[in-house]
Protein backbone atom coordinates (compact mmCIF):
# COMPACT_ATOMS: atom_id res chain seq x y z
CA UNK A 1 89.05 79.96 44.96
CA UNK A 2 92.13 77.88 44.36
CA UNK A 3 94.82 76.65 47.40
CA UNK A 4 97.21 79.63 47.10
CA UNK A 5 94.35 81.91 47.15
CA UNK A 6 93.42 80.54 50.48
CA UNK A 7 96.83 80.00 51.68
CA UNK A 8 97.37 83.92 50.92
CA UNK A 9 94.00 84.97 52.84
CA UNK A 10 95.02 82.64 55.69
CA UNK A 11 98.43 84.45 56.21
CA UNK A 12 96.83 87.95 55.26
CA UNK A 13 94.35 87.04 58.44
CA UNK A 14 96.92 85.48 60.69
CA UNK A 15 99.54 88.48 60.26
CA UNK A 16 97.11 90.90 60.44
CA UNK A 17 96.60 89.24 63.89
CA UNK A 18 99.84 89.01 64.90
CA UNK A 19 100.30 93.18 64.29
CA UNK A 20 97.38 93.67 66.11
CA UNK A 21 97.98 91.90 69.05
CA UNK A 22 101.92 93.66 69.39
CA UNK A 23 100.02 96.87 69.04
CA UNK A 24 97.68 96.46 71.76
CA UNK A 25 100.15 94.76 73.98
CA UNK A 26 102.62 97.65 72.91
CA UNK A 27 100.06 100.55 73.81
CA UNK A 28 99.31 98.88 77.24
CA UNK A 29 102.97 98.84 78.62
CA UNK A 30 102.93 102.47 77.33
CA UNK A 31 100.42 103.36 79.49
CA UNK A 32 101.26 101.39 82.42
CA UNK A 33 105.12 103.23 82.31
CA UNK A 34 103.31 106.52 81.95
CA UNK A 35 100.94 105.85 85.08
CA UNK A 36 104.06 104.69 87.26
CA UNK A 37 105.99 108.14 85.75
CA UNK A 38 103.22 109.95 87.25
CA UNK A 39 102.89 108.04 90.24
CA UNK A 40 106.52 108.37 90.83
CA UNK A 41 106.20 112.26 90.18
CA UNK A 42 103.42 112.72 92.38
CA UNK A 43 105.70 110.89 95.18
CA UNK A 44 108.47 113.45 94.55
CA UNK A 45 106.12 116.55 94.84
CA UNK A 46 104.68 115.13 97.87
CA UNK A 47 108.43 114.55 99.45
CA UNK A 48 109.82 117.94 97.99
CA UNK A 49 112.21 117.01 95.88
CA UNK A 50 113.40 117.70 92.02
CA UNK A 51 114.44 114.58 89.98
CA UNK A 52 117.67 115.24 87.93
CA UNK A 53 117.89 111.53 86.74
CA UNK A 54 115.74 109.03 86.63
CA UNK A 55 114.94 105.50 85.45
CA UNK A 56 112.36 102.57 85.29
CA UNK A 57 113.25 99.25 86.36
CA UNK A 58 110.45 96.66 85.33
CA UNK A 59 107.72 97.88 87.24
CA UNK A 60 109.85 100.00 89.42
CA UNK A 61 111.23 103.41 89.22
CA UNK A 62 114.04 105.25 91.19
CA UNK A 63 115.56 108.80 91.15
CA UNK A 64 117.87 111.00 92.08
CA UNK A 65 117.99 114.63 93.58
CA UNK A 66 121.35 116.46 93.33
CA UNK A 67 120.20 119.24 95.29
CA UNK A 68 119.08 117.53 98.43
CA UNK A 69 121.46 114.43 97.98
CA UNK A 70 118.18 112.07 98.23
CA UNK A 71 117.06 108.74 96.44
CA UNK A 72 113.71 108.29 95.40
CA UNK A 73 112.39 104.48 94.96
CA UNK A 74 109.02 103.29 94.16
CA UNK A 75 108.59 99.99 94.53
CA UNK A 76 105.29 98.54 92.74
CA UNK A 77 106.12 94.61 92.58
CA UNK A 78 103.59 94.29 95.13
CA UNK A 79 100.74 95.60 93.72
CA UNK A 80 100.41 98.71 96.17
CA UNK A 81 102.77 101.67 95.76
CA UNK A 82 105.58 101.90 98.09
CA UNK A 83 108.02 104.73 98.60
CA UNK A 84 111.65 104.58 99.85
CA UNK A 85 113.39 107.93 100.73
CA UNK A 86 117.21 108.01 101.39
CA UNK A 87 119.25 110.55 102.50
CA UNK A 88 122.58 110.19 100.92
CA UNK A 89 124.31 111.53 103.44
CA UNK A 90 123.46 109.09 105.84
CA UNK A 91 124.71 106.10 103.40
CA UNK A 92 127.91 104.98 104.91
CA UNK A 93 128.35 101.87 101.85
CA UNK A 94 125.80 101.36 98.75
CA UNK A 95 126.22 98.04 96.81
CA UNK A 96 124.65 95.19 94.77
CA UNK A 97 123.68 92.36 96.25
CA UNK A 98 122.75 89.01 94.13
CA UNK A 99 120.91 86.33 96.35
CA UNK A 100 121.35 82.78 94.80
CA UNK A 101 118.20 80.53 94.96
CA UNK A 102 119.47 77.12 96.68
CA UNK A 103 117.49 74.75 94.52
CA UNK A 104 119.15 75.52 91.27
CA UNK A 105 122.03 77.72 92.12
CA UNK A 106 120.74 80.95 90.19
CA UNK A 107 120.71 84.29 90.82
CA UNK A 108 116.91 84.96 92.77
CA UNK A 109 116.83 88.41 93.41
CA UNK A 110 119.02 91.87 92.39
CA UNK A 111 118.79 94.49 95.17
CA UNK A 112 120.83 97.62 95.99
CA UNK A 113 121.76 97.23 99.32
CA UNK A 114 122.25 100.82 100.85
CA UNK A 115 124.03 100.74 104.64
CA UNK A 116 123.59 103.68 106.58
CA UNK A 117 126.40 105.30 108.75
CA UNK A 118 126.47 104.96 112.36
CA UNK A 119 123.89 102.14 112.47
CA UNK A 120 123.15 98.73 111.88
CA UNK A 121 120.06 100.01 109.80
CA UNK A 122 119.90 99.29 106.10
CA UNK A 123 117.93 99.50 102.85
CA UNK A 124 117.22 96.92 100.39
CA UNK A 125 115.94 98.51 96.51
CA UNK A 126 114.38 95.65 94.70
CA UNK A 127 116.06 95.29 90.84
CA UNK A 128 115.08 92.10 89.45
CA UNK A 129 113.19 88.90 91.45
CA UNK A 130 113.26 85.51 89.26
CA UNK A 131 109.99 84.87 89.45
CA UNK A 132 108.01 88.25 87.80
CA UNK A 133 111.13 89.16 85.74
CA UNK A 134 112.40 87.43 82.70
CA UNK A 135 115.65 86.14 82.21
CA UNK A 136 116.71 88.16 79.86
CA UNK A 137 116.17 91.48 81.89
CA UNK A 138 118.49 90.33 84.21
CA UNK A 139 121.35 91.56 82.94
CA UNK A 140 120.17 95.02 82.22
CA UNK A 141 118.89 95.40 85.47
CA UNK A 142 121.90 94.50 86.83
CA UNK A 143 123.74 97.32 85.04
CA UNK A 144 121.25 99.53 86.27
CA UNK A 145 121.59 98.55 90.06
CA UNK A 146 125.38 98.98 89.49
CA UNK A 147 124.78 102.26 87.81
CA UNK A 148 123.13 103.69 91.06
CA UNK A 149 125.18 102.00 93.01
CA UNK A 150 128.14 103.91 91.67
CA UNK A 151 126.12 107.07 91.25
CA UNK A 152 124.88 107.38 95.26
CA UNK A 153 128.77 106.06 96.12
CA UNK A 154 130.21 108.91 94.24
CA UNK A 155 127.75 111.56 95.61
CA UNK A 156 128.48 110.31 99.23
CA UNK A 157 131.85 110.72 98.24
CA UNK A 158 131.14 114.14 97.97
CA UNK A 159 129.61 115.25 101.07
């Protein structure tokens, strides 16, 4: 067996590898976003509602339903499953809200920050936290939290 011989079966092995591996790795966020889609459904059979529009966010999901005027949120950063409900009709303001980290002046977290009407009580919707999230998801979920934003805004706006 000459060097080029070897050289080829040493790249044959070692992209062979590399294929695997983004297979595998590919096949186990596919599962993992099908478990939190059911997860998420389960949640809105449980709280009676029908999703019109929906959307993963990194480990997160959140919904909409038209009929009832009601945000669904699952929030799985944390390991356990945890379920936020909001009536849209009780949102008085829904925004974004970026909190800078101190130390090095960049954006830490990305949460929609829904206010409710006639109180001082409000919700926060996790987006994007520095430390689980990558840098370069932090501008899509941005978009996203602005998209919802707008979206529960404009349906408040309606009732």
């Amino acid at each position: 067996m000459d060097f080029y011989q070897l050289i080829f079966i040493l790249l044959s092995i070692l992209i062979t590898g590399v294929i695997a591996t983004w297979i595998i790795l590919r096949n186990r966020k596919a599962i993992a976003e099908k478990k939190l889609k059911e997860t998420f459904y389960q949640f809105s059979k449980q709280h009676d509602l029908f999703i019109n529009k929906s959307q993963t966010l990194n480990g997160n999901m959140i919904g909409i339903d038209r009929r009832k005027l009601k945000i669904l949120f699952l929030n799985c950063n944390n390991g356990a499953a945890e379920v936020n409900v909001i009536d849209i009709k009780n949102v008085g303001e829904c925004t974004v809200q970026h909190e800078i980290n101190t130390a090095n002046g960049f954006i830490k977290n990305i949460n929609l920050r829904c206010t409710m009407r006639n109180t001082d009580e409000m919700q926060l919707l996790p987006f994007y936290h520095e430390k689980p999230d990558t840098l370069n998801k932090k501008m899509r979920l941005s978009k996203k939290a602005s998209y919802w934003a707008k979206a529960i805004n404009l349906y408040r706006a309606q009732n």
